[in-house]
PDB file of N, CA and C in Angstrom:
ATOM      1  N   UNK A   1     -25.849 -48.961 -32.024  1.00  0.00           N
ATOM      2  CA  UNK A   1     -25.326 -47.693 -32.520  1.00  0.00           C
ATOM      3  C   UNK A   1     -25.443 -46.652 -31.410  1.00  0.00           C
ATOM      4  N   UNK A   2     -24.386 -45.728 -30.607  1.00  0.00           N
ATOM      5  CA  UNK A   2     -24.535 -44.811 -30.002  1.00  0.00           C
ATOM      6  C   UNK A   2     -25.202 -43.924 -30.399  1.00  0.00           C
ATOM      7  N   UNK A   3     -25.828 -43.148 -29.516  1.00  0.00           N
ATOM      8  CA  UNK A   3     -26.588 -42.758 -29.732  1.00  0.00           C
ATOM      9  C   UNK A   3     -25.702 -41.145 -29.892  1.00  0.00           C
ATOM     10  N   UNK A   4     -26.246 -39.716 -30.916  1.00  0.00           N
ATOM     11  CA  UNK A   4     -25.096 -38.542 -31.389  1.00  0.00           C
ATOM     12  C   UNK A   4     -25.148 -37.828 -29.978  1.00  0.00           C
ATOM     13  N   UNK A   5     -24.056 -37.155 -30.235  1.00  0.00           N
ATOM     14  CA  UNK A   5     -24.049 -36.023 -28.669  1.00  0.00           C
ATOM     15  C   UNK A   5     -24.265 -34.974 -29.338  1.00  0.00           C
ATOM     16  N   UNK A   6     -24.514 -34.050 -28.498  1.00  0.00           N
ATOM     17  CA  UNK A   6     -24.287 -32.737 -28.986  1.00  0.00           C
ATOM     18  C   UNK A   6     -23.824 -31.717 -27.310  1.00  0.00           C
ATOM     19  N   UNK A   7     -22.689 -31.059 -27.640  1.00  0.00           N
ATOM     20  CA  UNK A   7     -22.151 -30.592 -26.319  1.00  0.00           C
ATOM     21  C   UNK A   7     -22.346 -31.018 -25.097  1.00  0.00           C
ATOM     22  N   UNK A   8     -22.025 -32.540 -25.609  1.00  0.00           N
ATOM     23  CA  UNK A   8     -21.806 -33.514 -23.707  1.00  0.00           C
ATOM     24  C   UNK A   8     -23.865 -33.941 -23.433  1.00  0.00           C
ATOM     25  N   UNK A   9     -24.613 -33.967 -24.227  1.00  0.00           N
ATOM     26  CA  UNK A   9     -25.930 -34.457 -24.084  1.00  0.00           C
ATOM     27  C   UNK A   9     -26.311 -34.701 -25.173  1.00  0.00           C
ATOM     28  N   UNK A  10     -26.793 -35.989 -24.863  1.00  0.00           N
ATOM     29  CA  UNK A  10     -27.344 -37.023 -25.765  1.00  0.00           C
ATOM     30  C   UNK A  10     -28.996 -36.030 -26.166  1.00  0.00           C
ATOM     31  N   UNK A  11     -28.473 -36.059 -27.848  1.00  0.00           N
ATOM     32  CA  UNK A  11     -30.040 -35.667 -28.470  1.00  0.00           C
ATOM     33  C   UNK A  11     -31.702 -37.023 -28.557  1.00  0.00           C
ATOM     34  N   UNK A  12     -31.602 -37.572 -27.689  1.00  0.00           N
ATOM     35  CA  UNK A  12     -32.709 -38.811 -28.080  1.00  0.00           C
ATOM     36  C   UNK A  12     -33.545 -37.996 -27.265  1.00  0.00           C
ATOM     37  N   UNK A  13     -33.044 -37.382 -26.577  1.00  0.00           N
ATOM     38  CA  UNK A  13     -34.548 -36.949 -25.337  1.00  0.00           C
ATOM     39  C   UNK A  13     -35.274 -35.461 -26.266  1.00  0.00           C
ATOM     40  N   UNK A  14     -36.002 -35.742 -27.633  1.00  0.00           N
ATOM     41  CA  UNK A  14     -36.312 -34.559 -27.767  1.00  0.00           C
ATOM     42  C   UNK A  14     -37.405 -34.002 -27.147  1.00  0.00           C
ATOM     43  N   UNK A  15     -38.225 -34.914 -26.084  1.00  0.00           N
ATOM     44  CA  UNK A  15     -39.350 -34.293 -25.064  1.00  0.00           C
ATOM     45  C   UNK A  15     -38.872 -33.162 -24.025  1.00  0.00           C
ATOM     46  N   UNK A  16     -37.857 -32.994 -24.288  1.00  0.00           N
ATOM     47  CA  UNK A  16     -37.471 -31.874 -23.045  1.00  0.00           C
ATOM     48  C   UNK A  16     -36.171 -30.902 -23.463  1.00  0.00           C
ATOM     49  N   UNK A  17     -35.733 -29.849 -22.764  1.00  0.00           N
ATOM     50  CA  UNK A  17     -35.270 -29.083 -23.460  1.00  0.00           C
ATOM     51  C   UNK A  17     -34.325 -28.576 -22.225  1.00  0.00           C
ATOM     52  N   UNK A  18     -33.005 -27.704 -22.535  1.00  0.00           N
ATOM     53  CA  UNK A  18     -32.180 -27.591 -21.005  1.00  0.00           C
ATOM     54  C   UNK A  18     -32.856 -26.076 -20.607  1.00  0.00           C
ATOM     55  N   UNK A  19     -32.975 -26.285 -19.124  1.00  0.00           N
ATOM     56  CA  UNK A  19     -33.595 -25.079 -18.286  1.00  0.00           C
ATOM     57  C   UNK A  19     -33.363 -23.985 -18.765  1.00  0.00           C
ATOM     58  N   UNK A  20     -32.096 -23.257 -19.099  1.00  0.00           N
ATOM     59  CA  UNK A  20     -31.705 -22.390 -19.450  1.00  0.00           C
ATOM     60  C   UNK A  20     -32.227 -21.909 -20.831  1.00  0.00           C
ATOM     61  N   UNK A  21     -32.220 -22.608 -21.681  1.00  0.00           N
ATOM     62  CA  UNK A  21     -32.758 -22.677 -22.789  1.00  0.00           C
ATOM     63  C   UNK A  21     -34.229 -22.595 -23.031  1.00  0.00           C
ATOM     64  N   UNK A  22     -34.575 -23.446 -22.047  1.00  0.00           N
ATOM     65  CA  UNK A  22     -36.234 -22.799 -21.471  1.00  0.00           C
ATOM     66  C   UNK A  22     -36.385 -21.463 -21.240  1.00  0.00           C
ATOM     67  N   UNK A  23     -36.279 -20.742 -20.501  1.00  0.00           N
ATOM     68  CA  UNK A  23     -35.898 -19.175 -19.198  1.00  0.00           C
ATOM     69  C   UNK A  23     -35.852 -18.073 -20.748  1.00  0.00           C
ATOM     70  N   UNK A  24     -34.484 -18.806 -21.616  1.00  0.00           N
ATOM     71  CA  UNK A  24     -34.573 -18.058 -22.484  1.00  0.00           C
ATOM     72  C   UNK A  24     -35.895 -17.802 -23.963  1.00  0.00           C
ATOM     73  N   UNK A  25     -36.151 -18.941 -24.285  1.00  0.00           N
ATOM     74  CA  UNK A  25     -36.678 -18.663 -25.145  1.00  0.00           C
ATOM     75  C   UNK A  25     -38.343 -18.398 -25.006  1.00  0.00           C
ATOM     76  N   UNK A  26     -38.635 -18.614 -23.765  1.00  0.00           N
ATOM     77  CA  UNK A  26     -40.150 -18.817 -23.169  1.00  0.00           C
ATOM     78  C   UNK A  26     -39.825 -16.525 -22.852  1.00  0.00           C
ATOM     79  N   UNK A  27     -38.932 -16.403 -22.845  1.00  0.00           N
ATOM     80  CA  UNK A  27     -38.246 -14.770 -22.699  1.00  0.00           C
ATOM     81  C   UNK A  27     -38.454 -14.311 -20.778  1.00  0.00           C
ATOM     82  N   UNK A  28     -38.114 -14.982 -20.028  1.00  0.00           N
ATOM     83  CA  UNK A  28     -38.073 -15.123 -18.721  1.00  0.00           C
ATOM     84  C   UNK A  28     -36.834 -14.066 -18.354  1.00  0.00           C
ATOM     85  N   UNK A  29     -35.796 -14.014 -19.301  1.00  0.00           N
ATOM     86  CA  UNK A  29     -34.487 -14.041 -18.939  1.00  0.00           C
ATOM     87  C   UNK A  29     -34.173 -13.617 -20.350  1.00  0.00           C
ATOM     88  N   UNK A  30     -33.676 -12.256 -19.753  1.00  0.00           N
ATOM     89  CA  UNK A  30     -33.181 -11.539 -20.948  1.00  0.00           C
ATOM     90  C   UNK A  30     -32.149 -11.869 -22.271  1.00  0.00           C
ATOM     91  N   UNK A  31     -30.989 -12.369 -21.196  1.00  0.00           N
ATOM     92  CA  UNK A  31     -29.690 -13.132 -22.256  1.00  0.00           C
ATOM     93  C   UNK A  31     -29.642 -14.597 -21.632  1.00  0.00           C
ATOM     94  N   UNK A  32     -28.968 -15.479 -22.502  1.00  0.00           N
ATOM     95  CA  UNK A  32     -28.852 -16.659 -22.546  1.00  0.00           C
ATOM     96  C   UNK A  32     -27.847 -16.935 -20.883  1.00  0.00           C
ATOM     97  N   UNK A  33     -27.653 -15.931 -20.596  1.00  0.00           N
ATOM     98  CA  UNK A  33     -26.337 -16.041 -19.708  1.00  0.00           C
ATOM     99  C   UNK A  33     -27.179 -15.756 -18.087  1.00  0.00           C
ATOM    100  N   UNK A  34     -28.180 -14.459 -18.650  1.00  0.00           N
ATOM    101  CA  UNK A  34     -28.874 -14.607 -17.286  1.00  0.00           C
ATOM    102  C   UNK A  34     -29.683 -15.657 -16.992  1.00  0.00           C
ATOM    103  N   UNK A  35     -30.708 -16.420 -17.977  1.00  0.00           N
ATOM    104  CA  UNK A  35     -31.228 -17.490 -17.685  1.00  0.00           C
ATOM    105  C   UNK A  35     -29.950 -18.879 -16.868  1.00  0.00           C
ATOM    106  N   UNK A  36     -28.540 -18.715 -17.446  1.00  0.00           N
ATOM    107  CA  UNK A  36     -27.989 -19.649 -16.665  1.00  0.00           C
ATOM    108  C   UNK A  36     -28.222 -19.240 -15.246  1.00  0.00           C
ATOM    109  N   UNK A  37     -27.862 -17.738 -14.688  1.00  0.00           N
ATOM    110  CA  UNK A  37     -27.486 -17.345 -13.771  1.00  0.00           C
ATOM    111  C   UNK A  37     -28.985 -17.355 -12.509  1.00  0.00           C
ATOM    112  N   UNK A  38     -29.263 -17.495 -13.370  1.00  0.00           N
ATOM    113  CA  UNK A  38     -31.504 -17.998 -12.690  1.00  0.00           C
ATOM    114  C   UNK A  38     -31.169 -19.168 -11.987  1.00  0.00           C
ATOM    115  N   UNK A  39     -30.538 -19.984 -13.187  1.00  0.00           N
ATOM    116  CA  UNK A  39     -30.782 -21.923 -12.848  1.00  0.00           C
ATOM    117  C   UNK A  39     -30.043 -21.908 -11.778  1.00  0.00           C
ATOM    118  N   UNK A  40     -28.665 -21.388 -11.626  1.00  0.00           N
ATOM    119  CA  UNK A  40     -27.261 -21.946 -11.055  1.00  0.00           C
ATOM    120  C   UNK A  40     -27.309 -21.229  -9.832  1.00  0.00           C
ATOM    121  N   UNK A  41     -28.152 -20.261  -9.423  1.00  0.00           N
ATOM    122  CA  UNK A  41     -27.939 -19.937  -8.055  1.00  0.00           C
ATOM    123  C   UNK A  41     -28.403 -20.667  -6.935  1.00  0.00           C
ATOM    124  N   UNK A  42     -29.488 -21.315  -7.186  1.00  0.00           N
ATOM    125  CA  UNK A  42     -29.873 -22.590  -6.079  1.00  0.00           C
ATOM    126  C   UNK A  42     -31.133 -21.879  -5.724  1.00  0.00           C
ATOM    127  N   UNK A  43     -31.978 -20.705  -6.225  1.00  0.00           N
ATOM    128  CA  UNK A  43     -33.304 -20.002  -5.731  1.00  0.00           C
ATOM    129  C   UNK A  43     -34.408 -20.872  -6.729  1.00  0.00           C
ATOM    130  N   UNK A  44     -34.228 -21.540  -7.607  1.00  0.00           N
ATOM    131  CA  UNK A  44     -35.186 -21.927  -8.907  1.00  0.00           C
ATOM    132  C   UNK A  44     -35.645 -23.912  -7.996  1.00  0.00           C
ATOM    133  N   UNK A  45     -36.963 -24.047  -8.223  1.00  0.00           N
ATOM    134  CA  UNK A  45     -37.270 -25.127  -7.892  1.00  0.00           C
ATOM    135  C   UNK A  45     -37.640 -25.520  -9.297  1.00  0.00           C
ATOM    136  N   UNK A  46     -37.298 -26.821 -10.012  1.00  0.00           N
ATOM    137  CA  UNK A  46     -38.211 -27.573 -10.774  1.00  0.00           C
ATOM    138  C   UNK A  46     -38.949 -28.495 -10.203  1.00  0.00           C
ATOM    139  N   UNK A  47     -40.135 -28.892 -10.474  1.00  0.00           N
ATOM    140  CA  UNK A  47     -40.920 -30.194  -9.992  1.00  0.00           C
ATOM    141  C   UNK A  47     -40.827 -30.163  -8.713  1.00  0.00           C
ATOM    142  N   UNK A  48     -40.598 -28.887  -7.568  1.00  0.00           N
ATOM    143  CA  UNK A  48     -40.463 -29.270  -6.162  1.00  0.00           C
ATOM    144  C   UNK A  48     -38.771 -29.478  -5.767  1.00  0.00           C
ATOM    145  N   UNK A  49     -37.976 -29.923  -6.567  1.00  0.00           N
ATOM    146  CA  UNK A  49     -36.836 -30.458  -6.064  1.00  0.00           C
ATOM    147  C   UNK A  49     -35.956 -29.137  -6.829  1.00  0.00           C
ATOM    148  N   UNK A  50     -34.597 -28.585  -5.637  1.00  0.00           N
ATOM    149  CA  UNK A  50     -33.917 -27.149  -5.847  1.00  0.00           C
ATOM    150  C   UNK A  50     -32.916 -27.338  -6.814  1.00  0.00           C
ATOM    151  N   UNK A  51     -33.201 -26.825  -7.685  1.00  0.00           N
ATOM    152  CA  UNK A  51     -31.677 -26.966  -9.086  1.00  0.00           C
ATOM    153  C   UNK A  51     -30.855 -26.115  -9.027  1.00  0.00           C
ATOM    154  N   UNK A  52     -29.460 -26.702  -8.587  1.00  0.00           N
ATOM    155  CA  UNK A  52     -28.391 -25.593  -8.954  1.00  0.00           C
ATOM    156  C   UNK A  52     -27.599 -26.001 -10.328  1.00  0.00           C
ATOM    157  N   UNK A  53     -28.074 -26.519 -11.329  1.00  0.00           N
ATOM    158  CA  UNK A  53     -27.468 -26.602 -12.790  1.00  0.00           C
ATOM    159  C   UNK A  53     -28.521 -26.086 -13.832  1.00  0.00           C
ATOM    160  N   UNK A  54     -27.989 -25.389 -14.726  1.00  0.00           N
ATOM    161  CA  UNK A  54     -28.853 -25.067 -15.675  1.00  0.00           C
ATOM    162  C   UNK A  54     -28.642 -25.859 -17.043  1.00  0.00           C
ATOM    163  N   UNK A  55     -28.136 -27.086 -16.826  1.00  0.00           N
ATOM    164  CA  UNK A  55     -28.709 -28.253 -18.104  1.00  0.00           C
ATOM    165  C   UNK A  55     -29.510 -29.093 -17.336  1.00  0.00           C
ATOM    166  N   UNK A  56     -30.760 -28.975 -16.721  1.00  0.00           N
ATOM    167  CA  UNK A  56     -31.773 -29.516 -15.822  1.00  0.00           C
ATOM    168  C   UNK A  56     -32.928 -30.075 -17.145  1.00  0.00           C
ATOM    169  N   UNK A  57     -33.553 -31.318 -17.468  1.00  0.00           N
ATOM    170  CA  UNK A  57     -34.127 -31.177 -18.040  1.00  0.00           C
ATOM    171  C   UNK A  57     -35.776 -30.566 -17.875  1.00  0.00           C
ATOM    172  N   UNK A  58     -36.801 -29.369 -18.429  1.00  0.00           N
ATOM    173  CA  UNK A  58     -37.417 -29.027 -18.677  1.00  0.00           C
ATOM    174  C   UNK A  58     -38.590 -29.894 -19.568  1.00  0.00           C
ATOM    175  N   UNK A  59     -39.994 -30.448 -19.251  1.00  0.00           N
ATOM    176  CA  UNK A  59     -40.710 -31.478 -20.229  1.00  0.00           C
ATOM    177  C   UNK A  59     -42.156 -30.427 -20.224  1.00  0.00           C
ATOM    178  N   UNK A  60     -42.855 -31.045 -20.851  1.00  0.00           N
ATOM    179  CA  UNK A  60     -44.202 -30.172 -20.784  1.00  0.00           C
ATOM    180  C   UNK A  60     -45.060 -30.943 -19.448  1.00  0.00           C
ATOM    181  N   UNK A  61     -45.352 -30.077 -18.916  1.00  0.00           N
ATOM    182  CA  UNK A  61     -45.944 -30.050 -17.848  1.00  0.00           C
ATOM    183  C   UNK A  61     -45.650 -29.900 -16.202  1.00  0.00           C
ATOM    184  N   UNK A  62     -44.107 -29.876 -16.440  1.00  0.00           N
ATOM    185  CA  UNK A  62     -43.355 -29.471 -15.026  1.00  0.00           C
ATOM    186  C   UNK A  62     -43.237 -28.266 -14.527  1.00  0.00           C
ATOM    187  N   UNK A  63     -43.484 -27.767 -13.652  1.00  0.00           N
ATOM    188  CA  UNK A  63     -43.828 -26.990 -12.755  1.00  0.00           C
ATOM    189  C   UNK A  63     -42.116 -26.331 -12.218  1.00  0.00           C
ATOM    190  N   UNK A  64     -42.202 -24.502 -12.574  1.00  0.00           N
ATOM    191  CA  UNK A  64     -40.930 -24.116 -12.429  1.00  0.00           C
ATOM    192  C   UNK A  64     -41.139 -22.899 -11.308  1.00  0.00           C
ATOM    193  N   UNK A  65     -40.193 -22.682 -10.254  1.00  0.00           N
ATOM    194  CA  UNK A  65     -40.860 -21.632  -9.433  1.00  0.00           C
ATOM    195  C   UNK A  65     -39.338 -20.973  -9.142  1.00  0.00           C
ATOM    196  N   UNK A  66     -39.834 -19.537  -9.246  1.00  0.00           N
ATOM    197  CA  UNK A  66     -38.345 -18.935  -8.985  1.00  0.00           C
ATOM    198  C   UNK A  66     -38.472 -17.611  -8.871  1.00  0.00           C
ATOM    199  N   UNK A  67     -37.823 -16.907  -8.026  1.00  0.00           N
ATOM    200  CA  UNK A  67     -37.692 -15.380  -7.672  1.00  0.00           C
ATOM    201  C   UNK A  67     -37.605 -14.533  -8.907  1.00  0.00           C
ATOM    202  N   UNK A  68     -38.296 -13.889  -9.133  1.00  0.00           N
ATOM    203  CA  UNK A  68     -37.717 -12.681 -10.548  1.00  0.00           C
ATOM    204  C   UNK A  68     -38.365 -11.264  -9.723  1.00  0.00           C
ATOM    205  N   UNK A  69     -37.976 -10.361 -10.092  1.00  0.00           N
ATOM    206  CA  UNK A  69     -37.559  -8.713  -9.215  1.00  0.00           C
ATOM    207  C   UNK A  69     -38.681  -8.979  -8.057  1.00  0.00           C
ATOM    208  N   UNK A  70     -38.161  -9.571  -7.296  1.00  0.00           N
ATOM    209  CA  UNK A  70     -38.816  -9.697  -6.207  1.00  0.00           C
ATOM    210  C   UNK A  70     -40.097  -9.985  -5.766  1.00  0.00           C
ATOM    211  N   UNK A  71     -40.256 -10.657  -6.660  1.00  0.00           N
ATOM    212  CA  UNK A  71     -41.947 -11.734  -6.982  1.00  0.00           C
ATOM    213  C   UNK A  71     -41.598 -12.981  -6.715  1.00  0.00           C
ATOM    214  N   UNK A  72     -42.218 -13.676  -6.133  1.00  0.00           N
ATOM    215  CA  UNK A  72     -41.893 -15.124  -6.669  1.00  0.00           C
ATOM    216  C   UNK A  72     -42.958 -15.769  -7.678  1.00  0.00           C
ATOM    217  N   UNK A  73     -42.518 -16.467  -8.952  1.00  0.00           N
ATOM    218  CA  UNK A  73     -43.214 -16.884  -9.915  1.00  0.00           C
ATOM    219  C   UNK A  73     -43.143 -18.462 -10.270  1.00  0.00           C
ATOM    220  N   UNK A  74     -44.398 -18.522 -10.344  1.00  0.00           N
ATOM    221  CA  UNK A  74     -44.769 -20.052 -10.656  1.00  0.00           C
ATOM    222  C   UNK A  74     -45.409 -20.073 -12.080  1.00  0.00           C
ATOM    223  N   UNK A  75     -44.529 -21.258 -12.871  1.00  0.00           N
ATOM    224  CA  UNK A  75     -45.196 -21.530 -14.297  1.00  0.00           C
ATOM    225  C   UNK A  75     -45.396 -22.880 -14.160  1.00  0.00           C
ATOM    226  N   UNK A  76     -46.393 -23.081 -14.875  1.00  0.00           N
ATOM    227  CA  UNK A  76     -46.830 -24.569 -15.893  1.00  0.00           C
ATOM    228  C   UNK A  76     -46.328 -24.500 -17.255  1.00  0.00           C
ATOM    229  N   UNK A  77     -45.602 -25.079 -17.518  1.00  0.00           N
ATOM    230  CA  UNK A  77     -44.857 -25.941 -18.816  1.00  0.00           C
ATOM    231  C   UNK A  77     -45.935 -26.158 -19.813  1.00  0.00           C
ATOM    232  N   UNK A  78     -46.142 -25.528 -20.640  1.00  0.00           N
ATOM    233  CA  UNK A  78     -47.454 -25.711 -21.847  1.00  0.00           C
ATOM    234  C   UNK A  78     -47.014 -26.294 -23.190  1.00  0.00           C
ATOM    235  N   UNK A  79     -45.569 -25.996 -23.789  1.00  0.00           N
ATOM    236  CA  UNK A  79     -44.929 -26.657 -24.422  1.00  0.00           C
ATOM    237  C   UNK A  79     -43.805 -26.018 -24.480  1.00  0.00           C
ATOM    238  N   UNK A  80     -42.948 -27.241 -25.668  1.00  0.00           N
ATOM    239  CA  UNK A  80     -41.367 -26.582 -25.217  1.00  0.00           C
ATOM    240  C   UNK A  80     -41.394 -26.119 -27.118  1.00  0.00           C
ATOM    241  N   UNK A  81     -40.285 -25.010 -26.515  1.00  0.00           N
ATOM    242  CA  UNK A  81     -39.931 -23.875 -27.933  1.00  0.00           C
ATOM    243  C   UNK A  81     -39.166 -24.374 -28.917  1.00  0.00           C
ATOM    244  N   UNK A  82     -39.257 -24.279 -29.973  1.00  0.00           N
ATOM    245  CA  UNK A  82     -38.451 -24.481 -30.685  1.00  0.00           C
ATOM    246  C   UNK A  82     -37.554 -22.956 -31.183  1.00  0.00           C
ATOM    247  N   UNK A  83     -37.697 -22.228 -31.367  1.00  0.00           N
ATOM    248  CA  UNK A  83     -36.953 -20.909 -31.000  1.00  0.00           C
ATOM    249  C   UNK A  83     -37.241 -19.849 -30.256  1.00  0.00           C
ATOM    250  N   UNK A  84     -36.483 -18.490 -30.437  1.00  0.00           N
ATOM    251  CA  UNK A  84     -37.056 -17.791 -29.671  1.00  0.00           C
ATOM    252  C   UNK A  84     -37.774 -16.650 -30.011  1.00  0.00           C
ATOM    253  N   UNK A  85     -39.025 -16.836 -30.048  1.00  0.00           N
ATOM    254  CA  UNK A  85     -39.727 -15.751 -30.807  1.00  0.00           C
ATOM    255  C   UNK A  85     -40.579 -14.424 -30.438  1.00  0.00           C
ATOM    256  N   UNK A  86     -41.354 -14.319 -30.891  1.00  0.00           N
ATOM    257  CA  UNK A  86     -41.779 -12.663 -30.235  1.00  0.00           C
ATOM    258  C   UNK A  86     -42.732 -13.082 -29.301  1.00  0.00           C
ATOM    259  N   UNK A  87     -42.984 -12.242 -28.125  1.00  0.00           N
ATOM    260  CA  UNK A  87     -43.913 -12.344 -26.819  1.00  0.00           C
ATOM    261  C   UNK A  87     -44.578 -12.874 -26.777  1.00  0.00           C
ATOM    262  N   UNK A  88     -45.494 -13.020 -27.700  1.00  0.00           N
ATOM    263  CA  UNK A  88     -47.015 -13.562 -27.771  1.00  0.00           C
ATOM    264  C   UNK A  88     -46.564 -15.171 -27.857  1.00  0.00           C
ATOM    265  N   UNK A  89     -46.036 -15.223 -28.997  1.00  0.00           N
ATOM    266  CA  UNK A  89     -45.813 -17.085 -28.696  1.00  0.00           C
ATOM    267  C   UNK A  89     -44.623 -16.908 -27.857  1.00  0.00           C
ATOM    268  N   UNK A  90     -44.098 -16.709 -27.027  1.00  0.00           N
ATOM    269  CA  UNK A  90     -43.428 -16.967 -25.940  1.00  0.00           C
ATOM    270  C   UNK A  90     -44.150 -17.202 -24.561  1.00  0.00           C
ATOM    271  N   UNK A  91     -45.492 -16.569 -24.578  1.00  0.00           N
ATOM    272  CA  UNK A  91     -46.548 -16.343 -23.694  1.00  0.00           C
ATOM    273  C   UNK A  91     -47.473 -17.164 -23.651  1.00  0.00           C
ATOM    274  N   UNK A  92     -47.287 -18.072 -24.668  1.00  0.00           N
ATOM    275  CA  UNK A  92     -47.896 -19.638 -25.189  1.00  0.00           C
ATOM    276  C   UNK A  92     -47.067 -21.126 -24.401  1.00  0.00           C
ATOM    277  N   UNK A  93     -46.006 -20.597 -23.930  1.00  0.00           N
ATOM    278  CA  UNK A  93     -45.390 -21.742 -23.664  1.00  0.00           C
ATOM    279  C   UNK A  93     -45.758 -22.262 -22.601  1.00  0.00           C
ATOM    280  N   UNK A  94     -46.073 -21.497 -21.296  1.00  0.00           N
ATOM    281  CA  UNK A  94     -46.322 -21.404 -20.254  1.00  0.00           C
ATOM    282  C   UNK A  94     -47.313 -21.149 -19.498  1.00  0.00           C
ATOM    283  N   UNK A  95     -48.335 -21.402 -18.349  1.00  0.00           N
ATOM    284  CA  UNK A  95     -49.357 -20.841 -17.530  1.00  0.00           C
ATOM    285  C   UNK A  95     -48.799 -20.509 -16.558  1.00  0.00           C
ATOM    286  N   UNK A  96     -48.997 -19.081 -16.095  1.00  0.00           N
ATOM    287  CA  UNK A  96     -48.436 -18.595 -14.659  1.00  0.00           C
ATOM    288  C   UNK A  96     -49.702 -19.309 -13.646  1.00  0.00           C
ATOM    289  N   UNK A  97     -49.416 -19.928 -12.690  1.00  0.00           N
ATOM    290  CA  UNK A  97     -49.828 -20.342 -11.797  1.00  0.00           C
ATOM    291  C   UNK A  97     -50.045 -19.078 -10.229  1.00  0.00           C
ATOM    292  N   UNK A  98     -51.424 -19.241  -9.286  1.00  0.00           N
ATOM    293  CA  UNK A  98     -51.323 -17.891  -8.210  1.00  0.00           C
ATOM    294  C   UNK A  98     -50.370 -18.726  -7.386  1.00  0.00           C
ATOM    295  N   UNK A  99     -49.675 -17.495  -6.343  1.00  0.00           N
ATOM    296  CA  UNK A  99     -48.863 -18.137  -5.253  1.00  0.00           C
ATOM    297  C   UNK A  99     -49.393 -17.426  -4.471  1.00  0.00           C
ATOM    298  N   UNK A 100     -49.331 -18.038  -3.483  1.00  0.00           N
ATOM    299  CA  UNK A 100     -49.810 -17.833  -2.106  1.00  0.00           C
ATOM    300  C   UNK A 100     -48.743 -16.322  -1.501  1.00  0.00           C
ATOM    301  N   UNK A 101     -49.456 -15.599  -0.726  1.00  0.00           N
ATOM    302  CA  UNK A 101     -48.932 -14.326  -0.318  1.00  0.00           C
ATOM    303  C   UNK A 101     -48.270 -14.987   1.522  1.00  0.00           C
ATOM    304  N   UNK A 102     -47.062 -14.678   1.852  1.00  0.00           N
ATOM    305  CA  UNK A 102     -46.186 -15.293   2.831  1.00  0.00           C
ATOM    306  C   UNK A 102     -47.104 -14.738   3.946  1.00  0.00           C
ATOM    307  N   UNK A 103     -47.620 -15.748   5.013  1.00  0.00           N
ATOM    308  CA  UNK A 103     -47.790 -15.485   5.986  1.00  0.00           C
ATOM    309  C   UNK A 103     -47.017 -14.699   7.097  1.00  0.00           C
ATOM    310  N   UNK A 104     -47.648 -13.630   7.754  1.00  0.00           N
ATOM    311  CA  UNK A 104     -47.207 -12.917   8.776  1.00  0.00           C
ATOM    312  C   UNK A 104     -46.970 -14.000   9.943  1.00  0.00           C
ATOM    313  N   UNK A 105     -46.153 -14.531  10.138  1.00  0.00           N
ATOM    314  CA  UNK A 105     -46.023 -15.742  11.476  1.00  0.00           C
ATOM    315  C   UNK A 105     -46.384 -14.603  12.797  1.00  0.00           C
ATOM    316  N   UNK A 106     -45.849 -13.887  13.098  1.00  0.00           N
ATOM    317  CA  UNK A 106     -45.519 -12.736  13.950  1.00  0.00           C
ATOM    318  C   UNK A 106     -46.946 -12.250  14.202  1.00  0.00           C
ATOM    319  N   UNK A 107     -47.738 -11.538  13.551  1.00  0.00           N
ATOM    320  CA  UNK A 107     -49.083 -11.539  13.478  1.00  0.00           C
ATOM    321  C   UNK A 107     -50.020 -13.014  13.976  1.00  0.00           C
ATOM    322  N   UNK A 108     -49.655 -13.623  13.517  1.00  0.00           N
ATOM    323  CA  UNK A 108     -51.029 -14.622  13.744  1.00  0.00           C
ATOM    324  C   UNK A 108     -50.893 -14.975  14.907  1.00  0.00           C
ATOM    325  N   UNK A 109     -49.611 -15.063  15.694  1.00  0.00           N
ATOM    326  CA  UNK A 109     -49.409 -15.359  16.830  1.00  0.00           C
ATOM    327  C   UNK A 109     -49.546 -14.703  17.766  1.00  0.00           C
ATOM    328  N   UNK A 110     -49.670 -13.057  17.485  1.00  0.00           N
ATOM    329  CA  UNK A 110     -50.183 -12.124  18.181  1.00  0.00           C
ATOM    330  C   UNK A 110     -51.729 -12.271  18.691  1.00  0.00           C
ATOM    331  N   UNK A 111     -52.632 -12.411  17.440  1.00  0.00           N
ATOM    332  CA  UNK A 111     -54.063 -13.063  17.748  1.00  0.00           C
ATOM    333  C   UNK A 111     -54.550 -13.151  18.559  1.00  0.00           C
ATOM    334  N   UNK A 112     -53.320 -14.823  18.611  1.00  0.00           N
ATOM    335  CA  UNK A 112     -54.021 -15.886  19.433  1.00  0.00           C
ATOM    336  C   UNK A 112     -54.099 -15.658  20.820  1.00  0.00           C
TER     337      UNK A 112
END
């Protein structure tokens, strides 16, 4: 028996959820449209590897890193949403992870 679609993706994978749909409901990304516009520019890493599609699958525990107003932000995947709800459990989904502050190359080489 095939397995049902739903808009061109197969529903069996309910461990994971599409990026965009993540961004949004975790509240990363204001409208459904900017979370695409997060995924699809090519600045967002999942798991290390650079996504330019925002039907990327999203699982608990993958690691998402991406520019927002000029921060760069790293999350841990804590679980995936089933809608989109107010801050606090949106603030449940995820662990912000520290990032490292960009080395002065220019400086250190001065130093030496």
């Amino acid at each position: 028996m095939p397995l049902p679609r739903w808009r061109g993706c197969a529903v069996a994978d309910a461990d994971a959820i599409r990026l965009d749909r993540y961004l949004w409901f975790a509240r990363l990304a204001k409208t459904r449209s900017a979370a695409q516009a997060i995924a699809e520019k090519g600045t967002l890493r999942l798991d290390g590897r650079r996504i330019e599609r925002s039907a990327a699958p999203v699982r608990i525990g993958s690691i998402i890193v991406f520019p927002l107003y000029g921060k760069v932000v790293a999350l841990r995947v804590e679980a995936l949403p089933k809608r989109r709800g107010p801050p606090a459990e949106a603030a449940e989904l995820y662990t912000r992870l520290e990032t490292q502050a960009p080395r002065n190359v220019d400086a250190a080489e001065s130093e030496a």
